[in-house]
N, C-alpha and C. Protein backbone atom coordinates (compact mmCIF):
# COMPACT_ATOMS: atom_id res chain seq x y z
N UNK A 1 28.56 -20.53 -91.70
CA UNK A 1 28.72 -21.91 -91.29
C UNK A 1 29.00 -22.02 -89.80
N UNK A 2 29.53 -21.25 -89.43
CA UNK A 2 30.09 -20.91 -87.88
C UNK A 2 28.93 -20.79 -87.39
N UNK A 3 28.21 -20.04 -87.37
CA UNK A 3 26.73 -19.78 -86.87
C UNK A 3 26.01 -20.98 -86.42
N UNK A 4 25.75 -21.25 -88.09
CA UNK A 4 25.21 -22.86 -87.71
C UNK A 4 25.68 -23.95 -86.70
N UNK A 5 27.23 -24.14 -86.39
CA UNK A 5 27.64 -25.31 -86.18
C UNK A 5 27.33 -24.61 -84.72
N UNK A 6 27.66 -23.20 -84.36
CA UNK A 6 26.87 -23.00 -83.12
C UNK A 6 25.44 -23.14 -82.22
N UNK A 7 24.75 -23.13 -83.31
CA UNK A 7 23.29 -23.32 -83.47
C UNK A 7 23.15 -24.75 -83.17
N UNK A 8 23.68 -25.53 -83.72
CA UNK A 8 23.22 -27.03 -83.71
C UNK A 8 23.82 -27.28 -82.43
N UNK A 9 25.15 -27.21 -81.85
CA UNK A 9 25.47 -27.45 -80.86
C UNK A 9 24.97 -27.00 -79.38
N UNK A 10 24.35 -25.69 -79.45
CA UNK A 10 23.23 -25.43 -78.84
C UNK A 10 22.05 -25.98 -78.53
N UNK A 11 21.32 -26.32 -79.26
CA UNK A 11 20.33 -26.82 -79.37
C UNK A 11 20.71 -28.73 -79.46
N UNK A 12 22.06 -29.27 -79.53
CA UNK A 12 22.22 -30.32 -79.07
C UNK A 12 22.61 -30.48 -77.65
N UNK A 13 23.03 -29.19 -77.46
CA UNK A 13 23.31 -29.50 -75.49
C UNK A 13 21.68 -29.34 -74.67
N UNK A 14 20.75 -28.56 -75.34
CA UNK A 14 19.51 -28.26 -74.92
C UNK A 14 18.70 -30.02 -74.68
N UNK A 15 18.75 -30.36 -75.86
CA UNK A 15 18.26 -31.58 -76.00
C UNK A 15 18.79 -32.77 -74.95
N UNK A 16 19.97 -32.56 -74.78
CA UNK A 16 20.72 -33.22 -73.77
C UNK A 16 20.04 -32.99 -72.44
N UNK A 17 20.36 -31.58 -72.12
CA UNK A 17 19.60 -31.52 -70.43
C UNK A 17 18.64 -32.15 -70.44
N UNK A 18 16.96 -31.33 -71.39
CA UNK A 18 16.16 -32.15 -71.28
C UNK A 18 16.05 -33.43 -71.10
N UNK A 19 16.98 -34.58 -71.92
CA UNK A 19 16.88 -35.83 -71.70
C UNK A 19 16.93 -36.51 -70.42
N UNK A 20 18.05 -35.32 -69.59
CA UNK A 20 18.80 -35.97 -68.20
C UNK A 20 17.69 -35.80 -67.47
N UNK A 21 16.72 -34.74 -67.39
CA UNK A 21 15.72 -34.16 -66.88
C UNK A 21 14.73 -35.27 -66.33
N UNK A 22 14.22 -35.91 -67.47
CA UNK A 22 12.86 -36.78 -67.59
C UNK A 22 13.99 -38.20 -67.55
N UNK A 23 15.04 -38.72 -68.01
CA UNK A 23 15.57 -39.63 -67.91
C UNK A 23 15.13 -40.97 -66.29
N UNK A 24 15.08 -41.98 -66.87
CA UNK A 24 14.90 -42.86 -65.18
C UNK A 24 15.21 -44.29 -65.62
N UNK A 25 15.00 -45.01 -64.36
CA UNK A 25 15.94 -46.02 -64.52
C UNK A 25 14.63 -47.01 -65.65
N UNK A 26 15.69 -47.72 -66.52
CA UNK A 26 14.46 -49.01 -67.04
C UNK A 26 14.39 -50.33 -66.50
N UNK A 27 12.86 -50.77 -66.91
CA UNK A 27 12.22 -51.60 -66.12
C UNK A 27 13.61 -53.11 -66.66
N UNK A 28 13.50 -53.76 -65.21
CA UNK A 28 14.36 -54.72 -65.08
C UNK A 28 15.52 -54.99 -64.85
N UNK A 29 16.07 -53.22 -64.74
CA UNK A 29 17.34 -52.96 -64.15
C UNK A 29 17.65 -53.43 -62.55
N UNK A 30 19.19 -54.38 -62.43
CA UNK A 30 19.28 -54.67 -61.49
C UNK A 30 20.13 -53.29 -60.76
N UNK A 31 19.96 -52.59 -59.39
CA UNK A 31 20.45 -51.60 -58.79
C UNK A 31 20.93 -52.28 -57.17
N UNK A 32 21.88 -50.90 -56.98
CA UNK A 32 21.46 -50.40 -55.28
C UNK A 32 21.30 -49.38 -55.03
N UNK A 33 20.27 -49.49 -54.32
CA UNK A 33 19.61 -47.61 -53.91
C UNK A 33 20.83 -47.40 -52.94
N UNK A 34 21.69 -46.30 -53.01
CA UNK A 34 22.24 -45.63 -52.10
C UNK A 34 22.44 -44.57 -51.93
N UNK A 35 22.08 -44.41 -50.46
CA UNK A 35 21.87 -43.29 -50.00
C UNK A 35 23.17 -41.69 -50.17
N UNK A 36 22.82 -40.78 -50.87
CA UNK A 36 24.02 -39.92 -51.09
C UNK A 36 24.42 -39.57 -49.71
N UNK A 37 23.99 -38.83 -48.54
CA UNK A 37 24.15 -38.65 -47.55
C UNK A 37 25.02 -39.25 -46.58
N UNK A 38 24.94 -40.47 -46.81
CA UNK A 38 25.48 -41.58 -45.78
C UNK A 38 26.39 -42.39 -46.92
N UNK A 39 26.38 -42.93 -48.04
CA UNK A 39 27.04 -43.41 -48.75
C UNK A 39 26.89 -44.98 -48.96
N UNK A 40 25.74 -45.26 -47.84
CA UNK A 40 25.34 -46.59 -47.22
C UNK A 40 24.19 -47.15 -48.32
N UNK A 41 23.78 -48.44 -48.34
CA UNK A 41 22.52 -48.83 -49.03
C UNK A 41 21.91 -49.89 -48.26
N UNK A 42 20.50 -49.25 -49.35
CA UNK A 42 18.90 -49.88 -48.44
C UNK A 42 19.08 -51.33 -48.56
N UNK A 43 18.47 -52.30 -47.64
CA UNK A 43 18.57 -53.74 -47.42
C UNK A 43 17.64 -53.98 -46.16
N UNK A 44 16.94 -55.64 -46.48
CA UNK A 44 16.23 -55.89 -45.40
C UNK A 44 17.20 -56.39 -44.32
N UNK A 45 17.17 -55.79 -43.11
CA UNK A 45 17.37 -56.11 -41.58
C UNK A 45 17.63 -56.78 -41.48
N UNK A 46 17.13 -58.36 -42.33
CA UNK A 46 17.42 -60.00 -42.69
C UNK A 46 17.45 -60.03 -43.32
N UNK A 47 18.10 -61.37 -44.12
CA UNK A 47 17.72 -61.81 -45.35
C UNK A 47 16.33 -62.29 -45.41
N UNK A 48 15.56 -62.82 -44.30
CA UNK A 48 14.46 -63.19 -44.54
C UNK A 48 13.03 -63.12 -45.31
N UNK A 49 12.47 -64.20 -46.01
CA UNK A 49 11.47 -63.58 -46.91
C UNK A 49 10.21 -63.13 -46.19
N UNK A 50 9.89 -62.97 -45.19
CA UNK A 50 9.09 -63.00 -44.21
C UNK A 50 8.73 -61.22 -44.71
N UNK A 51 7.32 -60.95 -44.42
CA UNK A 51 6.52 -59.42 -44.23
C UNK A 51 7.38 -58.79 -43.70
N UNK A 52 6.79 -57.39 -43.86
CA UNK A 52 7.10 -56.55 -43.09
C UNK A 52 8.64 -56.59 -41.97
N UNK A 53 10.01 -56.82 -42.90
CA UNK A 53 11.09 -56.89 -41.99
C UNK A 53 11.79 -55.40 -42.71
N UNK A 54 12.11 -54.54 -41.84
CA UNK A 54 12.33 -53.55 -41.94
C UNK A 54 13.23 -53.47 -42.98
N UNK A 55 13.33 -52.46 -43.43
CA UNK A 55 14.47 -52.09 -44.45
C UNK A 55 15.65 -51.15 -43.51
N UNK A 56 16.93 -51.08 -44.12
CA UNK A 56 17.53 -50.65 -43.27
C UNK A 56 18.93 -50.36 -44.30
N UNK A 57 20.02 -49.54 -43.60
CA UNK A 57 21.45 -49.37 -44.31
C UNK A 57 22.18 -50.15 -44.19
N UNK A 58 23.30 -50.45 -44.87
CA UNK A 58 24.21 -51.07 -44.73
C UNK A 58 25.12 -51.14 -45.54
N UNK A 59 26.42 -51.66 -45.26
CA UNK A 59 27.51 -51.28 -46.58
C UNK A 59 27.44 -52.09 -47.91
N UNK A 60 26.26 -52.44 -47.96
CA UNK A 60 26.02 -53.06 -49.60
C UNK A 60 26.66 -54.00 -50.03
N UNK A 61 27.29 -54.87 -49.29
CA UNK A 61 28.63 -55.85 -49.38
C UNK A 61 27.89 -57.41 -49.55
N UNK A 62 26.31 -57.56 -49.91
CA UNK A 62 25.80 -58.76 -50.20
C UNK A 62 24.80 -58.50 -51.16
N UNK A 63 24.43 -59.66 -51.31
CA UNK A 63 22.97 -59.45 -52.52
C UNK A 63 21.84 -59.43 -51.76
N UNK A 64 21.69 -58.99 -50.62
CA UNK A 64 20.07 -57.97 -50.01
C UNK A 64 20.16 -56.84 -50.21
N UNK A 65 21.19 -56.04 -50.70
CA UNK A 65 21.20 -54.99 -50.97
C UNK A 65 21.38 -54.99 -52.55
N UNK A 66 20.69 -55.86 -53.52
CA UNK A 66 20.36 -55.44 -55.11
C UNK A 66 18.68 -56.02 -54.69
N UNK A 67 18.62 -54.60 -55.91
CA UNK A 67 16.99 -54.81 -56.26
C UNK A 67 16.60 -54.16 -57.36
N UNK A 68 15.53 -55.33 -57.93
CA UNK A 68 15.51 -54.92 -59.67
C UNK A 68 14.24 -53.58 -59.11
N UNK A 69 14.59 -53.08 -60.55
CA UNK A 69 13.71 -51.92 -60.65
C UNK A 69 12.52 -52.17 -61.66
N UNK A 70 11.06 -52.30 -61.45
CA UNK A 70 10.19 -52.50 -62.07
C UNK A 70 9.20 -51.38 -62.64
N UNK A 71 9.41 -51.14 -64.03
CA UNK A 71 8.48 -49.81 -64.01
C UNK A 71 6.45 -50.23 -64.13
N UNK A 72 5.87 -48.96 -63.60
CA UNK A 72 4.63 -48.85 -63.15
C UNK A 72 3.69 -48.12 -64.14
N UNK A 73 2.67 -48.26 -64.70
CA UNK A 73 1.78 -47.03 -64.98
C UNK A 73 2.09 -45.91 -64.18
N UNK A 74 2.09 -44.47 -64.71
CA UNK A 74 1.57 -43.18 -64.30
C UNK A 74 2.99 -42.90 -63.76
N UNK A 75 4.40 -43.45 -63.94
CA UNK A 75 6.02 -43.06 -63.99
C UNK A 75 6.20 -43.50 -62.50
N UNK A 76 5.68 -44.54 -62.03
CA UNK A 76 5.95 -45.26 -60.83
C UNK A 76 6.99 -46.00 -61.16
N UNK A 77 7.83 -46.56 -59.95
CA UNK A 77 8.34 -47.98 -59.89
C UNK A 77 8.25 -48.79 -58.69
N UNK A 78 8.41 -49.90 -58.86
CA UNK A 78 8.58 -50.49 -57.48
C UNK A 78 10.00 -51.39 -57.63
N UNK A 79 10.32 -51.64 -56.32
CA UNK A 79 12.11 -52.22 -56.54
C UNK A 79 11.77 -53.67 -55.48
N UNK A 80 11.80 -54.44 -56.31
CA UNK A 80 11.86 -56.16 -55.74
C UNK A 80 13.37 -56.62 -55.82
N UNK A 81 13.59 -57.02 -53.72
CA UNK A 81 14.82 -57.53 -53.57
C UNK A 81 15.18 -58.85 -54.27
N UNK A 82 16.35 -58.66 -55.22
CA UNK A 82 16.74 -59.72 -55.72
C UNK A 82 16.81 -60.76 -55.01
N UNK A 83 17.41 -61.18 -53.58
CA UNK A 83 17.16 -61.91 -52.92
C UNK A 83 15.80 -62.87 -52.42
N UNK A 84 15.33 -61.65 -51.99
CA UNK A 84 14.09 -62.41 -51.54
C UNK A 84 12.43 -62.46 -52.04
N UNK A 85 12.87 -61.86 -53.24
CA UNK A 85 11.86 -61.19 -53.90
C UNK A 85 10.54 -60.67 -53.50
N UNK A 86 10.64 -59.78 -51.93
CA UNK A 86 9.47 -59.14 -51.50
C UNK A 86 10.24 -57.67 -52.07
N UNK A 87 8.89 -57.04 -51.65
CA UNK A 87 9.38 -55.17 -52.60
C UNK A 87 9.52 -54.36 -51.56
N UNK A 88 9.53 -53.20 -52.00
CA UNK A 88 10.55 -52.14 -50.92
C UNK A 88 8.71 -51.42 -50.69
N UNK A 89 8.39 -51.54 -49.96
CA UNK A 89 7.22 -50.91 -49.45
C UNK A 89 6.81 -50.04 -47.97
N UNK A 90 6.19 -49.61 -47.76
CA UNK A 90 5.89 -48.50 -46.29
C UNK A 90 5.22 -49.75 -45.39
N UNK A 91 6.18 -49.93 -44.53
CA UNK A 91 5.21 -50.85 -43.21
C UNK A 91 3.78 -50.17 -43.21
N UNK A 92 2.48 -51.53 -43.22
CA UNK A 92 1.27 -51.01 -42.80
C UNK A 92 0.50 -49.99 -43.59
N UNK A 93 1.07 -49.88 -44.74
CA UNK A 93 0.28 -48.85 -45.85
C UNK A 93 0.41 -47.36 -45.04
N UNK A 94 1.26 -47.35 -44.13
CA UNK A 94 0.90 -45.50 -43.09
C UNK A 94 1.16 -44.36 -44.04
N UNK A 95 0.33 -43.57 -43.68
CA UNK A 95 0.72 -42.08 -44.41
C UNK A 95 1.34 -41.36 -43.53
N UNK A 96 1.28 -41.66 -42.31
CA UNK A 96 2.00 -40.84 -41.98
C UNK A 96 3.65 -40.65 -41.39
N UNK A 97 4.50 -39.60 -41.55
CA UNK A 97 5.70 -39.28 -41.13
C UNK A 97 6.17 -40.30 -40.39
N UNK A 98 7.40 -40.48 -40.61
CA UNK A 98 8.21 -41.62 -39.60
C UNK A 98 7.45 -42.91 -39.84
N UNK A 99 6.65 -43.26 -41.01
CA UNK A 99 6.46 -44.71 -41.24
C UNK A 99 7.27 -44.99 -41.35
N UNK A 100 7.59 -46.63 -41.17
CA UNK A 100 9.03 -47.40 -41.58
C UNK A 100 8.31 -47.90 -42.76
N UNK A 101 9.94 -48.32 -43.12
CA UNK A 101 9.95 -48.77 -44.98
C UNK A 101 10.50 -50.32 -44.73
N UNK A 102 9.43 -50.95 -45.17
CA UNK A 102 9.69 -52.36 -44.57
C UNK A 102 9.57 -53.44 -46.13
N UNK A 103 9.75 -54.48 -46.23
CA UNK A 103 9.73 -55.37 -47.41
C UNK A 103 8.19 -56.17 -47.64
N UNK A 104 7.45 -56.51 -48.87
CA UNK A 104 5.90 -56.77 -48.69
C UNK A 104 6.05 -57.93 -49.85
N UNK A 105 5.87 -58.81 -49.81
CA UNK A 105 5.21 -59.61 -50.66
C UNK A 105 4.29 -59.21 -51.82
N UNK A 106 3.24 -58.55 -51.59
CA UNK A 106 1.96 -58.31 -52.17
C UNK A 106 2.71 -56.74 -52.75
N UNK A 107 2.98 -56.70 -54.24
CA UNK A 107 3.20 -55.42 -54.47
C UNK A 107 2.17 -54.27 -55.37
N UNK A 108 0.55 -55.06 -56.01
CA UNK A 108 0.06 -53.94 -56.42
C UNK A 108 -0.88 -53.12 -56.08
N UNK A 109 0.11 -52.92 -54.46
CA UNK A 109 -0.53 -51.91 -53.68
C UNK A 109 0.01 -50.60 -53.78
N UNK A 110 -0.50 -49.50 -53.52
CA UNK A 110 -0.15 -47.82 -53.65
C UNK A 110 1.40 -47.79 -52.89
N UNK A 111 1.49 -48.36 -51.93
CA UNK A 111 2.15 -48.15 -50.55
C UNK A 111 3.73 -48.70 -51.11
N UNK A 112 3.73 -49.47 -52.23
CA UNK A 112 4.77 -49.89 -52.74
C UNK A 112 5.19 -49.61 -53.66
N UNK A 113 4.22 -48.29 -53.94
CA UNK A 113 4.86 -47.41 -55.73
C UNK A 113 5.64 -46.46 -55.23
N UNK A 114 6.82 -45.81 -56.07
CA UNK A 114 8.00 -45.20 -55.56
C UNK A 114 7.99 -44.33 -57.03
N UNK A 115 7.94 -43.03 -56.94
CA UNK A 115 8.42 -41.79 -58.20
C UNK A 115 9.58 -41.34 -57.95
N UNK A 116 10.02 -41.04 -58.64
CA UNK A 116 10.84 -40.78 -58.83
C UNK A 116 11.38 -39.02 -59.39
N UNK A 117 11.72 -38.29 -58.59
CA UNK A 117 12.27 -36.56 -58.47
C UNK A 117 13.59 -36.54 -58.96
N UNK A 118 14.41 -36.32 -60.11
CA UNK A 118 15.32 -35.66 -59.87
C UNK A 118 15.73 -34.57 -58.78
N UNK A 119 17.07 -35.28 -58.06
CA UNK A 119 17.86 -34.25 -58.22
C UNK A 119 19.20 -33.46 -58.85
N UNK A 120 19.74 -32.77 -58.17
CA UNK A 120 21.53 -32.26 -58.59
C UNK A 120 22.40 -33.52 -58.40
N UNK A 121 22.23 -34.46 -57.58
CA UNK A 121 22.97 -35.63 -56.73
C UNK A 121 22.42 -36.68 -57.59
N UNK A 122 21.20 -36.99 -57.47
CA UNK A 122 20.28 -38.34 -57.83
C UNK A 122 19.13 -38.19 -57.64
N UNK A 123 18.27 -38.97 -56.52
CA UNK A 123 16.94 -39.16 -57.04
C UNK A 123 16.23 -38.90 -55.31
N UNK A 124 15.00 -38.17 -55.93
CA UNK A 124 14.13 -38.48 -54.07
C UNK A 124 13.18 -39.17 -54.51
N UNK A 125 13.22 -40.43 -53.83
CA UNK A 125 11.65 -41.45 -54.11
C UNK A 125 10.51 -41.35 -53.29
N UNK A 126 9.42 -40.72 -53.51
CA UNK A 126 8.08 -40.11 -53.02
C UNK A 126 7.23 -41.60 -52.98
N UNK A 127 6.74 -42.04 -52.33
CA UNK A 127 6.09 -42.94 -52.13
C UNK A 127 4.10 -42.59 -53.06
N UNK A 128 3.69 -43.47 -53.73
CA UNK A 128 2.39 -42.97 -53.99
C UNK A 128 1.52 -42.64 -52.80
N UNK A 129 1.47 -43.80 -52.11
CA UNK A 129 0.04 -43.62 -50.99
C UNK A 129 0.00 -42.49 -49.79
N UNK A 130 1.53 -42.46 -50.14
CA UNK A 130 1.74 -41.10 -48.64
C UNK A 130 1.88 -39.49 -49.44
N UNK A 131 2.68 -39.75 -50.05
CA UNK A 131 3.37 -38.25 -50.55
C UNK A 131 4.42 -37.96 -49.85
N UNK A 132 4.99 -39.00 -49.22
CA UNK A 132 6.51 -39.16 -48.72
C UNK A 132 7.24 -39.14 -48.95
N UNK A 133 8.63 -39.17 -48.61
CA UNK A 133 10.04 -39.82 -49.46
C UNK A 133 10.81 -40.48 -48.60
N UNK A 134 11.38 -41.59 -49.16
CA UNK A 134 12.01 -42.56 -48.64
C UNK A 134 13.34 -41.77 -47.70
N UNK A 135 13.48 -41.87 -46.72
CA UNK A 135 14.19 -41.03 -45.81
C UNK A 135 15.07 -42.09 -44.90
N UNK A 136 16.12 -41.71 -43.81
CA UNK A 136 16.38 -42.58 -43.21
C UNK A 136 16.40 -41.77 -41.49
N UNK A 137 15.67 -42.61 -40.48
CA UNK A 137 15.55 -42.13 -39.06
C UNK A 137 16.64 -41.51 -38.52
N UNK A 138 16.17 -40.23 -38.29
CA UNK A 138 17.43 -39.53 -37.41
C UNK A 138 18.47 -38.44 -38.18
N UNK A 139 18.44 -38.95 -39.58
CA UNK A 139 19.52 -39.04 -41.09
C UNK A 139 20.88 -39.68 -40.41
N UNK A 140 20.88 -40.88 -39.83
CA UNK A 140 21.85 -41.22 -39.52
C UNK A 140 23.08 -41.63 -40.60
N UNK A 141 23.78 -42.00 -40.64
CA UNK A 141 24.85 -43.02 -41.51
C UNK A 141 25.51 -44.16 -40.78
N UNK A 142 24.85 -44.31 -39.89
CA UNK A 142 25.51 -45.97 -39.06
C UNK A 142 24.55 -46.89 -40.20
N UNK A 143 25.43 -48.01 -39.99
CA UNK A 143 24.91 -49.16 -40.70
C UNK A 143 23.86 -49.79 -39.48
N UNK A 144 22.90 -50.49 -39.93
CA UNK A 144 21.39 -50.42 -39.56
C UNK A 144 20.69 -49.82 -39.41
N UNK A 145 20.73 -48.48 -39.43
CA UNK A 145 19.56 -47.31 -39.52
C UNK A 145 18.36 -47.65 -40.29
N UNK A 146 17.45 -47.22 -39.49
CA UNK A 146 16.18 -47.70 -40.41
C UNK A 146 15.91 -46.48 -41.09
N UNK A 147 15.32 -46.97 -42.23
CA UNK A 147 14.13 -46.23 -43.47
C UNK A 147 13.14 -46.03 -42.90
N UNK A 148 12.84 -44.52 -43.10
CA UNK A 148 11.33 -44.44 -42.92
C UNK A 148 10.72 -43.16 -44.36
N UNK A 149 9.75 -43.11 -43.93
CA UNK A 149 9.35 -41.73 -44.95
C UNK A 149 8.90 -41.02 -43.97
N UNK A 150 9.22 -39.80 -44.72
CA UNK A 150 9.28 -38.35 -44.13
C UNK A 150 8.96 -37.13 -45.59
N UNK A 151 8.50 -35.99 -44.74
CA UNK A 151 8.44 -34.86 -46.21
C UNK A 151 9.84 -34.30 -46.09
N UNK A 152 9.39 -33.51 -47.32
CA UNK A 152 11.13 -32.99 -47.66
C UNK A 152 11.42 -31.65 -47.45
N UNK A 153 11.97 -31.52 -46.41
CA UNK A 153 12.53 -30.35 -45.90
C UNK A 153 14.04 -29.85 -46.16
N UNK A 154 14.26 -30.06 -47.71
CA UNK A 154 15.42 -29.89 -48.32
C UNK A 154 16.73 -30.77 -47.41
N UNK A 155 16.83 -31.72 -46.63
CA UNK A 155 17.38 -32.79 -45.85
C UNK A 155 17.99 -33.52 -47.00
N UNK A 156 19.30 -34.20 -46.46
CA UNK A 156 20.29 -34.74 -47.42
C UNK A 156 20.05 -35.76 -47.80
N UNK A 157 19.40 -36.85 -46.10
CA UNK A 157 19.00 -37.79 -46.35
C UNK A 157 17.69 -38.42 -46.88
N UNK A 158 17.39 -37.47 -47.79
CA UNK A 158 16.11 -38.22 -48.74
C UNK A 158 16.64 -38.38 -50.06
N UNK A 159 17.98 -37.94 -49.97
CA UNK A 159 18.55 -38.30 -51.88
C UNK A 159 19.24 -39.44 -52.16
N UNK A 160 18.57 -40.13 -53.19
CA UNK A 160 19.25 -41.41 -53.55
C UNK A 160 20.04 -41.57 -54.68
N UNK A 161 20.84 -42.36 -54.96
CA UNK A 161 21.74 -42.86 -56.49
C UNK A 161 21.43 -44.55 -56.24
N UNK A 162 21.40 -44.58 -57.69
CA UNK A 162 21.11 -46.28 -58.16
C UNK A 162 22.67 -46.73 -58.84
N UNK A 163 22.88 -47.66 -58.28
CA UNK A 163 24.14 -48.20 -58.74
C UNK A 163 23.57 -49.62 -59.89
N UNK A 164 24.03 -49.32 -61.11
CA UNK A 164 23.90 -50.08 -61.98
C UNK A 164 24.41 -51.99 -61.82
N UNK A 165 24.24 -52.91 -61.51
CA UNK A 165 24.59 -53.99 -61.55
C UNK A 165 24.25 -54.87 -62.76
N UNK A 166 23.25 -54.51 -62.92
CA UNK A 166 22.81 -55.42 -64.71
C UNK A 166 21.40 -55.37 -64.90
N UNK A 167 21.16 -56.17 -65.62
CA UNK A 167 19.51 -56.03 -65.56
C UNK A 167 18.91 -57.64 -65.55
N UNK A 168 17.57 -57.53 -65.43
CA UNK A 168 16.67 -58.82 -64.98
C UNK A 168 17.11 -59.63 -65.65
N UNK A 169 17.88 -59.75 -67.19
CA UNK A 169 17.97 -60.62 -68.01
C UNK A 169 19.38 -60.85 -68.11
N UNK A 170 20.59 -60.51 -67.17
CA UNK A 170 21.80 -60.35 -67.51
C UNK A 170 22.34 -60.68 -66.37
N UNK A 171 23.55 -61.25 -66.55
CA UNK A 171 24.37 -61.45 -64.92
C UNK A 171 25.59 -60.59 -64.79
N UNK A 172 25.28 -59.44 -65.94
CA UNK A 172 26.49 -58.46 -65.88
C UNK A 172 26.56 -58.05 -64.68
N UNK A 173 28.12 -57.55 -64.01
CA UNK A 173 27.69 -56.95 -62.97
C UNK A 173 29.20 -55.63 -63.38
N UNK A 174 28.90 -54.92 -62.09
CA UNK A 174 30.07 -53.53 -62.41
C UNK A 174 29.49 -52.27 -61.70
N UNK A 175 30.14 -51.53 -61.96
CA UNK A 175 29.39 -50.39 -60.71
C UNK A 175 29.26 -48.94 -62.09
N UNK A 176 27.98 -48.68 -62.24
CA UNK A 176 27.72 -46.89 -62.47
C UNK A 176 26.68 -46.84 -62.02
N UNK A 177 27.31 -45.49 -61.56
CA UNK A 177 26.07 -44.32 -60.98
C UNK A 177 25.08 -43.50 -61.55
N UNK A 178 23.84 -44.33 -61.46
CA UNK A 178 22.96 -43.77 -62.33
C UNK A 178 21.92 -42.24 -61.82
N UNK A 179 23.11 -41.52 -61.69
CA UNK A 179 22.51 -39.50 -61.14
C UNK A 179 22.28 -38.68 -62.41
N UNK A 180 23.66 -39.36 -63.15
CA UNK A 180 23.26 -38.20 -64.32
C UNK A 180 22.84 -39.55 -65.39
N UNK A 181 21.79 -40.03 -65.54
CA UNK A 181 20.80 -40.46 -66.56
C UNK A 181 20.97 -40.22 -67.71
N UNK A 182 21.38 -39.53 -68.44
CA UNK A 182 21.65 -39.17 -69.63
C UNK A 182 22.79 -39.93 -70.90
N UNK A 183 23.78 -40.37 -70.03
CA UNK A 183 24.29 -41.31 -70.32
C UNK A 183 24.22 -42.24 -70.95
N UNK A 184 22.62 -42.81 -70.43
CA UNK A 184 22.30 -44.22 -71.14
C UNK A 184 21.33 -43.73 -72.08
N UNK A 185 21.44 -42.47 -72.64
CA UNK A 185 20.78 -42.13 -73.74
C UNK A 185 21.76 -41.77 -75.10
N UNK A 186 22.94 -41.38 -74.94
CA UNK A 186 23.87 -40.92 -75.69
C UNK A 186 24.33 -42.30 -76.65
């Protein structure tokens, strides 16, 4: 019997990792991306609903810094600011390095799909159209630092955590850290 109850518990912690593994956020979850590195979160520059206004850090202390999480075909997402409801997208569709990460109206473009990598911490979001990850210039931690994408050269500042606030249909609000995923499977 000992055996067994070892056996099962084995193979229930197995099942567990796996889950945390593939685990991600669901569609309509309200978040804030923040940055592990800096401790800061993503927000437009303005509140403004206007194109292309940069995305940037800041201490998360308003509602430009929540954004629902929308899931995509092929394990994409894209994250529309609750505020202003433009999406977290790459200024100018660029592929290349040091694009800025600016806010878009128009989201079913490549340039505004975001995958999602585990890591040990949380999450690196790879952009579809580039093969980027959402990064921040310099890896600063001052508040206004801009977003850009960059590749990943094992750098701190490409790892993110989603802070739970509620979801599209709820005005719950409260703070968890959604790194270890698994959680909302148990």
């Amino acid at each position: 019997m000992k055996q067994i109850k070892t056996t099962f518990s084995l193979i229930l912690f197995c099942l567990t990792i796996a889950v945390a593994a593939y685990a991600q956020l669901k569609d309509g979850d309200i978040v804030k991306i923040k940055n592990v590195n800096s401790g800061k979160y993503a927000r437009p520059l303005t509140g403004s609903a206007d194109n292309n206004v940069q995305i940037v850090l800041s201490a998360g202390n308003d509602e430009t810094s929540k954004w629902k999480a929308i899931v995509q075909p092929g394990g994409y997402y894209m994250f529309q600011n609750v505020q202003n409801k433009l999406y977290l997208s790459v200024m100018n569709a660029s592929r290349e390095q040091y694009g800025f990460i600016s806010q878009l109206g128009s989201w079913r473009q490549s340039h505004g799909l975001w995958k999602l990598e585990k890591t040990t911490t949380g999450f690196k979001l790879k952009n579809k159209n580039s093969n980027l990850f959402l990064a921040i210039e310099g890896a600063s931690r001052e508040n206004n630092a801009k977003l850009v994408q960059w590749g990943d050269q094992g750098q701190a500042d490409i790892q993110w955590q989603f802070e739970a606030i509620g979801s599209g249909s709820s005005a719950a609000s409260g703070k968890k850290v959604l790194f270890d995923v698994v959680l909302n499977y148990l």
